[in-house]
Protein backbone atom coordinates (compact mmCIF):
# COMPACT_ATOMS: atom_id res chain seq x y z
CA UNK A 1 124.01 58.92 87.40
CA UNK A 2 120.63 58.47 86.03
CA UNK A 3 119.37 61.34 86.83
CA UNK A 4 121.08 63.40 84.34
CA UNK A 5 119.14 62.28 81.47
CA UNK A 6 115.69 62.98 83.17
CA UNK A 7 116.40 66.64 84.15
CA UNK A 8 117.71 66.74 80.46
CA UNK A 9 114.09 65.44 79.48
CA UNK A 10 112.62 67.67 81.57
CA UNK A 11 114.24 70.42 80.92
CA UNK A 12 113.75 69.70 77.29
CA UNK A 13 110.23 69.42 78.18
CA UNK A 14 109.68 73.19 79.63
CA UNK A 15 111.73 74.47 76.74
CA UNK A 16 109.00 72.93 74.50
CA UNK A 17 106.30 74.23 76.54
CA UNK A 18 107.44 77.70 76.48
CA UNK A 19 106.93 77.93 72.60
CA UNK A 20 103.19 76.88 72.76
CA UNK A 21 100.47 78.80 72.47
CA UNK A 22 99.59 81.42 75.07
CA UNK A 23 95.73 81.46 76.54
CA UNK A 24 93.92 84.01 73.76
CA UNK A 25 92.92 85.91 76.91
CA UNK A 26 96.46 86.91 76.93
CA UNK A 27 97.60 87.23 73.54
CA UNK A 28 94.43 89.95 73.01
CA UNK A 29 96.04 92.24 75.37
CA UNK A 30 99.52 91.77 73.66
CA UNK A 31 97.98 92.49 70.34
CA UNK A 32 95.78 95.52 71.47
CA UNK A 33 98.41 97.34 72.98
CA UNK A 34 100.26 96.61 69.38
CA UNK A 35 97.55 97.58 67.30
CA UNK A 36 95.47 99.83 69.66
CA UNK A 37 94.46 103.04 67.43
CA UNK A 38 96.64 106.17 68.52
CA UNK A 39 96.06 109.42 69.95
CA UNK A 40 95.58 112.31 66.56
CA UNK A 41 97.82 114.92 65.79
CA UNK A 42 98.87 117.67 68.77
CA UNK A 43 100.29 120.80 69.00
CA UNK A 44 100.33 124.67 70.78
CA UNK A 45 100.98 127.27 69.54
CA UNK A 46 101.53 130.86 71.23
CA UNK A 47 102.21 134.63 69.86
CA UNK A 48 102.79 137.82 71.96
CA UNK A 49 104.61 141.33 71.93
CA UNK A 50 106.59 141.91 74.97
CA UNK A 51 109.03 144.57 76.46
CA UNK A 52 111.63 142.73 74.40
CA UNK A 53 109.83 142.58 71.10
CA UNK A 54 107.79 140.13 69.38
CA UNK A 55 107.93 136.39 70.65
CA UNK A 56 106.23 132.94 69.30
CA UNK A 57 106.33 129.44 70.75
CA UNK A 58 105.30 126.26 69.14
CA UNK A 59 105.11 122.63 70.07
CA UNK A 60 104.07 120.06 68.19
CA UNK A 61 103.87 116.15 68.76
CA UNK A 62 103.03 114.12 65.93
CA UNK A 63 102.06 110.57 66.63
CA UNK A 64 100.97 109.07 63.21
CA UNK A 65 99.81 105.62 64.97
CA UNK A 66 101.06 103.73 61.52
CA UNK A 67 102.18 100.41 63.02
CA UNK A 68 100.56 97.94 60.21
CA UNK A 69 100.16 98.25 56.86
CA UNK A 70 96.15 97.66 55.92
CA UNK A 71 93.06 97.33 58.07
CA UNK A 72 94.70 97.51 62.06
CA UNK A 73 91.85 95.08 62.65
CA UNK A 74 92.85 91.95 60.18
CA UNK A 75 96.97 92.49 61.38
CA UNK A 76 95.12 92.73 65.28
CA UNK A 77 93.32 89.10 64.08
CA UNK A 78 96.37 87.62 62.45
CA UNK A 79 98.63 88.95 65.30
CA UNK A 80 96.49 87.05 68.21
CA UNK A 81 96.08 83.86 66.20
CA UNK A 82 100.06 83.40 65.72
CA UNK A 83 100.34 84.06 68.94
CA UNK A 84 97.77 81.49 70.93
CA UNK A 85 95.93 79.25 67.95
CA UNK A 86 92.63 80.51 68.21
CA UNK A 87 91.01 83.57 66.85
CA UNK A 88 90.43 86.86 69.17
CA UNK A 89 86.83 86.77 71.29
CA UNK A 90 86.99 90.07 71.44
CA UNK A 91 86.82 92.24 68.25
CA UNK A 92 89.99 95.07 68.40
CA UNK A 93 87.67 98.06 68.50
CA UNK A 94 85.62 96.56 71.44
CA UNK A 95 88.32 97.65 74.07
């Protein structure tokens, strides 16, 4: 019956652990693909006469890439030191 309160300590103990920080390595690539910059504006666009009459396609995708408010490289920054403790070794726009 004494076991019971060591696998409660130790389970205690891997909750804890799981909250720490993550190796920067690590939170980097969770930040980048966060705060990577975005492919531009898209689109086709297409105009003919047929047999039927006149005909037009268009297709746009729009992919603004807004996903923080300011410079993407200070929220990139702040995002991977929350996440692991230590500031990024790798600047965002060196990927």
């Amino acid at each position: 019956m004494r076991r019971a309160p060591a696998y409660g300590l130790m389970a205690a103990g891997l909750t804890l652990a799981a909250c720490g920080p993550m190796p920067v390595e690590q939170a980097e690539r969770q930040c980048y693909a966060q705060y990577a910059p975005k492919a531009p504006l898209t689109g086709e666009a297409g105009m003919g006469v047929t047999n039927e009459g006149f005909r037009s396609q268009m297709k746009v995708e729009v992919n603004l890439g807004v996903t923080a408010h300011g410079d993407p490289s200070k929220a990139y920054n702040a995002c991977v030191y929350r996440k692991s403790g230590r500031m990024p070794t790798r600047p965002l726009y060196s990927y």
